[in-house]
C-alpha atoms as a PDB file:
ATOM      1  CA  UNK A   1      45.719 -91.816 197.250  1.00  0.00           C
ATOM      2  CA  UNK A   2      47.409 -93.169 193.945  1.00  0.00           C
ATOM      3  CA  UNK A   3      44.513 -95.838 193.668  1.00  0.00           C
ATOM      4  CA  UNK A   4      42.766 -95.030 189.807  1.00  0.00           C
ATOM      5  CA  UNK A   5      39.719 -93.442 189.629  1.00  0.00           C
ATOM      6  CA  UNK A   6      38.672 -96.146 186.624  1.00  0.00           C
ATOM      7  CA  UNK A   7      37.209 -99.201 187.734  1.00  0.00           C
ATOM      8  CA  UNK A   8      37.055-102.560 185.541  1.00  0.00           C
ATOM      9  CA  UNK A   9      35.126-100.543 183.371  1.00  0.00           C
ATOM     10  CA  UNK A  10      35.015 -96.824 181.984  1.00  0.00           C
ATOM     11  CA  UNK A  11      31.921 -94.345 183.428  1.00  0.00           C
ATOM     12  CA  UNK A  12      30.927 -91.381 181.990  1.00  0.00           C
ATOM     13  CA  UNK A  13      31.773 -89.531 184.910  1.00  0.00           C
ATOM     14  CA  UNK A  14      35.534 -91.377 185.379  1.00  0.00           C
ATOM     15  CA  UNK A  15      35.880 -90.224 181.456  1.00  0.00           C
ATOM     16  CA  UNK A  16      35.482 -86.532 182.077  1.00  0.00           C
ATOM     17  CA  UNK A  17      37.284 -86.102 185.233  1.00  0.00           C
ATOM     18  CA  UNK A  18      40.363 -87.761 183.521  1.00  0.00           C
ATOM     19  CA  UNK A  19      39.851 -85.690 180.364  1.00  0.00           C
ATOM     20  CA  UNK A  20      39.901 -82.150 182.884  1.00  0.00           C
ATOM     21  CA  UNK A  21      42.542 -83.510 184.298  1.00  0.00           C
ATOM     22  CA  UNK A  22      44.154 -83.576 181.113  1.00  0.00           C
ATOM     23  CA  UNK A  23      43.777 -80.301 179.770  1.00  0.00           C
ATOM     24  CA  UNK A  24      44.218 -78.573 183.026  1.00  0.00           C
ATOM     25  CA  UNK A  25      47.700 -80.411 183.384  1.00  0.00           C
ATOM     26  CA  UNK A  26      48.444 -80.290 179.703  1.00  0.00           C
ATOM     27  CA  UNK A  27      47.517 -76.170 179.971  1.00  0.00           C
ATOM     28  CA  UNK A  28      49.435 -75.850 183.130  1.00  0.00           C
ATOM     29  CA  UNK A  29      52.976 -78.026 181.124  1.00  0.00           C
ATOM     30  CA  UNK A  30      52.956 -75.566 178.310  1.00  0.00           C
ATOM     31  CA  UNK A  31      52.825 -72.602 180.748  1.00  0.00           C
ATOM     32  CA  UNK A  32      55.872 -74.375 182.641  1.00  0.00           C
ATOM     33  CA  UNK A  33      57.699 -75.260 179.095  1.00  0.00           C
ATOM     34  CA  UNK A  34      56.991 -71.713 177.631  1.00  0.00           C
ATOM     35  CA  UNK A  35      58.480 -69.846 180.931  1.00  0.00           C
ATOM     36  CA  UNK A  36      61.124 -67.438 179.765  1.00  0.00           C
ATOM     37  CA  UNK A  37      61.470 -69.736 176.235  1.00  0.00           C
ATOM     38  CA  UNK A  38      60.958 -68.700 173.139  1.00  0.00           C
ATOM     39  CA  UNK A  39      57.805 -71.741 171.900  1.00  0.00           C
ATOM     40  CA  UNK A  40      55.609 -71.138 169.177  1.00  0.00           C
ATOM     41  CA  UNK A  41      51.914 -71.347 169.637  1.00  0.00           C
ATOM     42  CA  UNK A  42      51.578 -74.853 167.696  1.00  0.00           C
ATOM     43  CA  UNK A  43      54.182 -76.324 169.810  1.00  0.00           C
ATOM     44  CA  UNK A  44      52.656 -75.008 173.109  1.00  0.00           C
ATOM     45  CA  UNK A  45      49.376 -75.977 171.988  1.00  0.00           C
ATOM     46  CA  UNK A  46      50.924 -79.749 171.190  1.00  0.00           C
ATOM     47  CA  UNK A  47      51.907 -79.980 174.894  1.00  0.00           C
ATOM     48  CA  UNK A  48      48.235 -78.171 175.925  1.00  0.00           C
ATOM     49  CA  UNK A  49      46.401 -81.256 173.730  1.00  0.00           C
ATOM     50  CA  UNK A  50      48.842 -84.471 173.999  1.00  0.00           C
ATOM     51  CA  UNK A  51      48.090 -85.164 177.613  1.00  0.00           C
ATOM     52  CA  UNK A  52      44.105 -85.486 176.662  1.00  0.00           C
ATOM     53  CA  UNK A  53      44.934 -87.405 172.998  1.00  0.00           C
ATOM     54  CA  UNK A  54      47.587 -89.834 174.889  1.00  0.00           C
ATOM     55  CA  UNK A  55      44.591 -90.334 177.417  1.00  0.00           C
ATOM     56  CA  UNK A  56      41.964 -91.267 175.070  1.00  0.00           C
ATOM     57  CA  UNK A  57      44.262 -93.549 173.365  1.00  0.00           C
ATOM     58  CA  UNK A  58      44.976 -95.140 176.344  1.00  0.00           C
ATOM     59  CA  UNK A  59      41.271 -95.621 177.293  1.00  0.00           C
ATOM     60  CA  UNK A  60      40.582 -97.391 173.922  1.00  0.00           C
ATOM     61  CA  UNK A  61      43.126 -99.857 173.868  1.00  0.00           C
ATOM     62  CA  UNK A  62      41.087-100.840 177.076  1.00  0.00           C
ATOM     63  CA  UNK A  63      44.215-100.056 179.285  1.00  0.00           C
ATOM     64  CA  UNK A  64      46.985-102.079 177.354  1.00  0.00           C
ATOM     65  CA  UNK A  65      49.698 -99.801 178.095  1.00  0.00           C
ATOM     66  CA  UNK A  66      51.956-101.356 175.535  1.00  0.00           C
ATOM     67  CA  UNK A  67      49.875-100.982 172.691  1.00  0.00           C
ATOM     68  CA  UNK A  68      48.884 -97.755 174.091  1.00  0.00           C
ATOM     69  CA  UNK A  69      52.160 -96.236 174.798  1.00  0.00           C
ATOM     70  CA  UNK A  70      53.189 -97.561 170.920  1.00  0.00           C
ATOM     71  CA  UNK A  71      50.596 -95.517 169.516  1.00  0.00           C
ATOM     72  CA  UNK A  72      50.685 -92.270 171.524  1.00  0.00           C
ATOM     73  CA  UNK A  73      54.517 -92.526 170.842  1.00  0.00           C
ATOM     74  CA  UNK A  74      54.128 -91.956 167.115  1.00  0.00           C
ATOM     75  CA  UNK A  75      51.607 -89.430 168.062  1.00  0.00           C
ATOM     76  CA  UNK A  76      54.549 -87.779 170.142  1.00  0.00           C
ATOM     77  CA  UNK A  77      57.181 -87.917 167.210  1.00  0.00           C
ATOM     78  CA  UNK A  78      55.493 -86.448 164.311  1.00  0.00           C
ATOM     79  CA  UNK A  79      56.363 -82.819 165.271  1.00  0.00           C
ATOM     80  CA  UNK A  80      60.177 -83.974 164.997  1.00  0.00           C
ATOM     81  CA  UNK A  81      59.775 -85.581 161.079  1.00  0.00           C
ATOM     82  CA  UNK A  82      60.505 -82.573 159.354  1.00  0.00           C
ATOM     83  CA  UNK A  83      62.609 -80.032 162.541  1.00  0.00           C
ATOM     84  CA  UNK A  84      64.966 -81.244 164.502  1.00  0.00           C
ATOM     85  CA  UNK A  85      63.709 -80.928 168.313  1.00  0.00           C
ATOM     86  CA  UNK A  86      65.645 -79.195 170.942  1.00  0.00           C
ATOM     87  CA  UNK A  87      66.811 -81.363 173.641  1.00  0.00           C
ATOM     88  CA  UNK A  88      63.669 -79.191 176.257  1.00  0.00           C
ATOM     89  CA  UNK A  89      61.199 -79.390 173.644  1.00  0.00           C
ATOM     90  CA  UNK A  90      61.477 -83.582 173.322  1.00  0.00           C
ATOM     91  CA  UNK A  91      61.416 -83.471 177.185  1.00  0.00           C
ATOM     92  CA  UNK A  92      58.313 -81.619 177.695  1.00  0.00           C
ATOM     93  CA  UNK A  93      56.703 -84.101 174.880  1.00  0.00           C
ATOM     94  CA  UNK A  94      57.744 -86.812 176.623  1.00  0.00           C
ATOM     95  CA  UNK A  95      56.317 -85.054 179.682  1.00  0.00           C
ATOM     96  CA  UNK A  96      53.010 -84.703 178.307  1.00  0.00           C
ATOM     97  CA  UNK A  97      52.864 -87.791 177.045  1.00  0.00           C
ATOM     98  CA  UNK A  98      53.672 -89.187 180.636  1.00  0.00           C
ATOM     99  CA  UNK A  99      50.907 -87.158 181.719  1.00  0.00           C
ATOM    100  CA  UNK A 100      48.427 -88.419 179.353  1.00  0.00           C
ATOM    101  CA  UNK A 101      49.113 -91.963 180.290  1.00  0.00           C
ATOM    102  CA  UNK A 102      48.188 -91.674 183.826  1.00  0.00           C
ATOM    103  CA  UNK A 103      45.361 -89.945 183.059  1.00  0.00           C
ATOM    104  CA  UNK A 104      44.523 -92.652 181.018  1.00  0.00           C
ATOM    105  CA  UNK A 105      45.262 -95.221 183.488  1.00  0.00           C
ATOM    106  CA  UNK A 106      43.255 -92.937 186.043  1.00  0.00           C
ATOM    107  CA  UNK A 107      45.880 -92.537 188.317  1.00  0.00           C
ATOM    108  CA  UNK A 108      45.104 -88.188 188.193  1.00  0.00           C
ATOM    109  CA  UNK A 109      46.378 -87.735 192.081  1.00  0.00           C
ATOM    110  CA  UNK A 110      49.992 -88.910 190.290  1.00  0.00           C
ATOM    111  CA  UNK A 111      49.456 -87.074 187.334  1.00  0.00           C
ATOM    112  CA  UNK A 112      49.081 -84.268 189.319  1.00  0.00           C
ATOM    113  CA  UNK A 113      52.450 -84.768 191.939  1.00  0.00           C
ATOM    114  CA  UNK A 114      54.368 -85.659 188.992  1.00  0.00           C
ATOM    115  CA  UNK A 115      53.660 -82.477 186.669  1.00  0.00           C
ATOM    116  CA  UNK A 116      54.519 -80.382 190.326  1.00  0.00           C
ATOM    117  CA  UNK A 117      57.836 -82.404 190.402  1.00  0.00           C
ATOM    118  CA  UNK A 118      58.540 -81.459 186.777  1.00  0.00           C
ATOM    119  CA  UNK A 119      57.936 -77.614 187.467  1.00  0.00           C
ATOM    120  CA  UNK A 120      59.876 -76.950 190.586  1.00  0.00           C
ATOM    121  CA  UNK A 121      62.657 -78.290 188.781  1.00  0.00           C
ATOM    122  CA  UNK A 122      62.225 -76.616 184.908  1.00  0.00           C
ATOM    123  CA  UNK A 123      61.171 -73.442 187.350  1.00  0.00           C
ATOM    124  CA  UNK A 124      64.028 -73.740 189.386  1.00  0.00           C
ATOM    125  CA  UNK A 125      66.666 -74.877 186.565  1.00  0.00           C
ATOM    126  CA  UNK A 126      65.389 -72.117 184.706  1.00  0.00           C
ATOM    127  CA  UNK A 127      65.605 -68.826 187.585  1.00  0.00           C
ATOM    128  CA  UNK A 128      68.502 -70.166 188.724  1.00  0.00           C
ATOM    129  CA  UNK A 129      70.331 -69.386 185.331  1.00  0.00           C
ATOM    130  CA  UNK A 130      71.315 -73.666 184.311  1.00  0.00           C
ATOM    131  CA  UNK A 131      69.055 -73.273 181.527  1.00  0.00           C
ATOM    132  CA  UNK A 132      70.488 -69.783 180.047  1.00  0.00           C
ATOM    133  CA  UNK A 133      71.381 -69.980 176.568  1.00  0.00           C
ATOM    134  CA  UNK A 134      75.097 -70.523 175.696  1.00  0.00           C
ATOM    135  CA  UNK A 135      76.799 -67.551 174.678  1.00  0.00           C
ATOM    136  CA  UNK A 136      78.782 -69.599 171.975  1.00  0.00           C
ATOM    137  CA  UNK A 137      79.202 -67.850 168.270  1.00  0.00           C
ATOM    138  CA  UNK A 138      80.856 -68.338 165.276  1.00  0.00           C
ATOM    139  CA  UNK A 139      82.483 -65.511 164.038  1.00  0.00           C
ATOM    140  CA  UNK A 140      83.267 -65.324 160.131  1.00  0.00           C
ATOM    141  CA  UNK A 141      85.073 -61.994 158.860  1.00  0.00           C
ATOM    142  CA  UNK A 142      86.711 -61.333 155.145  1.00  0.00           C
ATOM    143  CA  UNK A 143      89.702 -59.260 154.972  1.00  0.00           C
ATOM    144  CA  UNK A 144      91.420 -58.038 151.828  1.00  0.00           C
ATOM    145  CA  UNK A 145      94.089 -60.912 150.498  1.00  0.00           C
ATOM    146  CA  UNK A 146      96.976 -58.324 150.778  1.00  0.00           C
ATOM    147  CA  UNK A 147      96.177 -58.512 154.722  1.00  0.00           C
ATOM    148  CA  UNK A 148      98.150 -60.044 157.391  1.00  0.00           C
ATOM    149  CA  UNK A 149      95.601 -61.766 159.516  1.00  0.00           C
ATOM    150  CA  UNK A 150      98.092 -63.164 161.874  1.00  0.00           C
ATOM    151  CA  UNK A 151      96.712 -61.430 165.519  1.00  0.00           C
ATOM    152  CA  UNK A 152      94.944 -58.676 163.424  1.00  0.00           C
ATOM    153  CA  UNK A 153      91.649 -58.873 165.763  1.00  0.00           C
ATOM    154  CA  UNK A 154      93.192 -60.216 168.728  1.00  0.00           C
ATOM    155  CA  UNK A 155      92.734 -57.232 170.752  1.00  0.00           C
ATOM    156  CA  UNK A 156      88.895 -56.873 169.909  1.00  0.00           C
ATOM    157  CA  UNK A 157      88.547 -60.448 170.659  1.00  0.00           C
ATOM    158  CA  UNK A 158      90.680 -60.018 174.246  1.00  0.00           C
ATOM    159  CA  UNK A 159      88.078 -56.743 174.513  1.00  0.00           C
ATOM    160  CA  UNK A 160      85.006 -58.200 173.768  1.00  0.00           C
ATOM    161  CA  UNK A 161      84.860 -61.699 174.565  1.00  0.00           C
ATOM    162  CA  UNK A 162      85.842 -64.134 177.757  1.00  0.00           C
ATOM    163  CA  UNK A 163      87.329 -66.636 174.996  1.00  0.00           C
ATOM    164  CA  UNK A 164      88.015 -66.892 171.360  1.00  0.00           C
ATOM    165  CA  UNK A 165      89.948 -69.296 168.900  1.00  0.00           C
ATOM    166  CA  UNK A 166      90.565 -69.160 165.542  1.00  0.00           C
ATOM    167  CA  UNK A 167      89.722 -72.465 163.642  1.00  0.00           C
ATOM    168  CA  UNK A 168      89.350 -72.191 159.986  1.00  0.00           C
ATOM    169  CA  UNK A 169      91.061 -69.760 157.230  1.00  0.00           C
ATOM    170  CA  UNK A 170      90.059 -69.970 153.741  1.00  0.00           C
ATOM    171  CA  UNK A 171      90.009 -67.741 150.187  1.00  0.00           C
ATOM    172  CA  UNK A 172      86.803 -66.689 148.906  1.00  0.00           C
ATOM    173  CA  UNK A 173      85.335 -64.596 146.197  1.00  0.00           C
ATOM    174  CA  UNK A 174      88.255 -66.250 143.501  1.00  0.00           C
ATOM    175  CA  UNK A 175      90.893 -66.056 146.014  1.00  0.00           C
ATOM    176  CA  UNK A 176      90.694 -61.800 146.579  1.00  0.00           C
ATOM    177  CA  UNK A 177      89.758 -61.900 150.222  1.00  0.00           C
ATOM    178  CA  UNK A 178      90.078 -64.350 153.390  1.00  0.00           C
ATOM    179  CA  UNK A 179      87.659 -65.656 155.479  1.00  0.00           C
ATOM    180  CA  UNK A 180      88.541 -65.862 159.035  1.00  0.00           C
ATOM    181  CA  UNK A 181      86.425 -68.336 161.159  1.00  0.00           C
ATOM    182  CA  UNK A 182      86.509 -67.883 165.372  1.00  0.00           C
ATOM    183  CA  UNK A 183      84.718 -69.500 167.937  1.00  0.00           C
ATOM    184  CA  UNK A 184      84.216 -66.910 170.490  1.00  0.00           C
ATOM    185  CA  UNK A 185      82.323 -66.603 173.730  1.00  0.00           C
ATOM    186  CA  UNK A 186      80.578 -63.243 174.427  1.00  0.00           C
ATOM    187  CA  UNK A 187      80.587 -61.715 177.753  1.00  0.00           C
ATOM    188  CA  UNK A 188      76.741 -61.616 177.460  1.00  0.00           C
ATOM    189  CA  UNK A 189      74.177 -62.657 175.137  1.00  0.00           C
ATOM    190  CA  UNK A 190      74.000 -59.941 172.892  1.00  0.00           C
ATOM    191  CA  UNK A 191      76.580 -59.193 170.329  1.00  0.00           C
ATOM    192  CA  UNK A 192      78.037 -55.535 171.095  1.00  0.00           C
ATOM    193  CA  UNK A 193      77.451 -53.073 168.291  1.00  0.00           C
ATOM    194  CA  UNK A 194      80.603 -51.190 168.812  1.00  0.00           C
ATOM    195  CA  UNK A 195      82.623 -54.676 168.855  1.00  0.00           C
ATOM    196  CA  UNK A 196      81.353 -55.498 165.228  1.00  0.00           C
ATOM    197  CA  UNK A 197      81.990 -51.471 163.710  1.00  0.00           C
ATOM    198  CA  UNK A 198      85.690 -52.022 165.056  1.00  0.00           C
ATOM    199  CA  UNK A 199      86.054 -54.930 163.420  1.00  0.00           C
ATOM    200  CA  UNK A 200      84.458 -53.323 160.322  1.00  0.00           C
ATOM    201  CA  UNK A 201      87.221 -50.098 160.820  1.00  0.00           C
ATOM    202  CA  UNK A 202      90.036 -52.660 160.619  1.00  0.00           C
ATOM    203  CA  UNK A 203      89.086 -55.174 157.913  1.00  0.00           C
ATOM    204  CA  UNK A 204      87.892 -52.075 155.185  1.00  0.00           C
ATOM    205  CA  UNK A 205      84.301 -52.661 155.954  1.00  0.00           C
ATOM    206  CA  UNK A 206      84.125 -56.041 154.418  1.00  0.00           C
ATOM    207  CA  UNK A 207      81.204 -58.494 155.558  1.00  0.00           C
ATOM    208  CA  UNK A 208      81.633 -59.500 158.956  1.00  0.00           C
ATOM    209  CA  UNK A 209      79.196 -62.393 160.433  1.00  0.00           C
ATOM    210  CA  UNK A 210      78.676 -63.638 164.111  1.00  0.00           C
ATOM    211  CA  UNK A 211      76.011 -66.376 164.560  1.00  0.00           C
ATOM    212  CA  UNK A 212      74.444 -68.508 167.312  1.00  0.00           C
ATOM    213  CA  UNK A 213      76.117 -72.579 167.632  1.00  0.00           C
ATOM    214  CA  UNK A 214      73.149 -74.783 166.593  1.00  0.00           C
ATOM    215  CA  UNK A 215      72.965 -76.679 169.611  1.00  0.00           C
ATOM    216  CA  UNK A 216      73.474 -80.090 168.310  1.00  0.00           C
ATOM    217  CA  UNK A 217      77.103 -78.660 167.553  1.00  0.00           C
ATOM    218  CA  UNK A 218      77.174 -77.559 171.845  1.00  0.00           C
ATOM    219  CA  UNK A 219      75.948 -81.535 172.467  1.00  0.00           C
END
């Protein structure tokens, strides 16, 4: 069953069962990578095409996987030269990548059981709630100078959050106002409306700022 479909050498008919192989599998890892995540259309369409490009590389380094897997892996990294990647967008490259080299190899039948591995688990990681995005925000709000900060917001942080800690306290705007810095934790994943006009009641409607961790700070 995992026997390759390519002999000593390459038919024309071995060639395009491996290349529908690899868009159908390449299709099917961007639907699996895009479920209930926010991609945008050139990254899903990287992991629709890789599988197919990593195949044909393969084939024309006459099945040298080193050489082949060297190549397809600078292939692979250019997306991540100019972004940073998030830690499930480098998987499903790597993914597809893994796909494309089977193909290539023309071992399709393990192509195909590996890429149904890979979904039951991103499927089930991802109903199951393990992949839910972390609720984690910094929380920057100016108060006048004159102000004692000192548990001023510790209520609406006790009301509104599950956890919060203040870590930073600077002067701004030539020393008339404060800064306060908090990392919080928000019940859910939206921040409440109400939470941030209370705030704004208490600190004279000055700017207030909550904002998303980058997740290489969460790492």
């Amino acid at each position: 069953m995992f026997n390759s479909i390519i002999g000593s050498s390459l038919t024309v008919s071995g060639f395009f069962i491996c290349s529908a192989v690899s868009v159908i599998l390449g299709l099917l890892t961007a639907a699996v990578f895009s479920f209930r995540n926010r991609s945008t259309s050139s990254f899903t369409l990287t992991l629709a095409l890789l599988p197919i490009a990593v195949q044909l590389v393969i084939m024309l380094v006459n099945g040298n996987i080193g050489t082949g897997v060297a190549i397809a892996g600078a292939f692979g990294l250019v997306r991540f030269r100019s972004a940073a990647g998030k830690g499930r967008d480098i998987a499903a490259i790597f993914i597809a990548m893994a796909i494309g080299l089977a193909t290539g190899m023309g071992y399709v039948v393990a192509a195909c059981i590996f890429l149904a591995i890979v979904a039951a688990v991103v499927l089930a990681v991802t109903l199951l709630g393990f992949g839910k995005e972390n609720a984690s925000r910094k929380l920057k709000i100016q108060i006048p100078e004159d102000m004692d900060y000192d548990g001023l917001f510790d209520d609406l942080l006790g009301k509104y959050t599950k956890g919060y800690k203040l870590t930073d306290v600077k002067t701004v705007n030539l020393g008339t106002l404060y800064e306060l810095r908090y990392d919080i934790e928000l019940a859910g994943e939206v921040v409440p409306k109400a939470f941030l006009d209370e705030i704004r009641a208490r600190n004279g409607n000055l700017s207030v700022s909550c904002c998303r961790i980058a997740e290489k700070d969460q790492i």
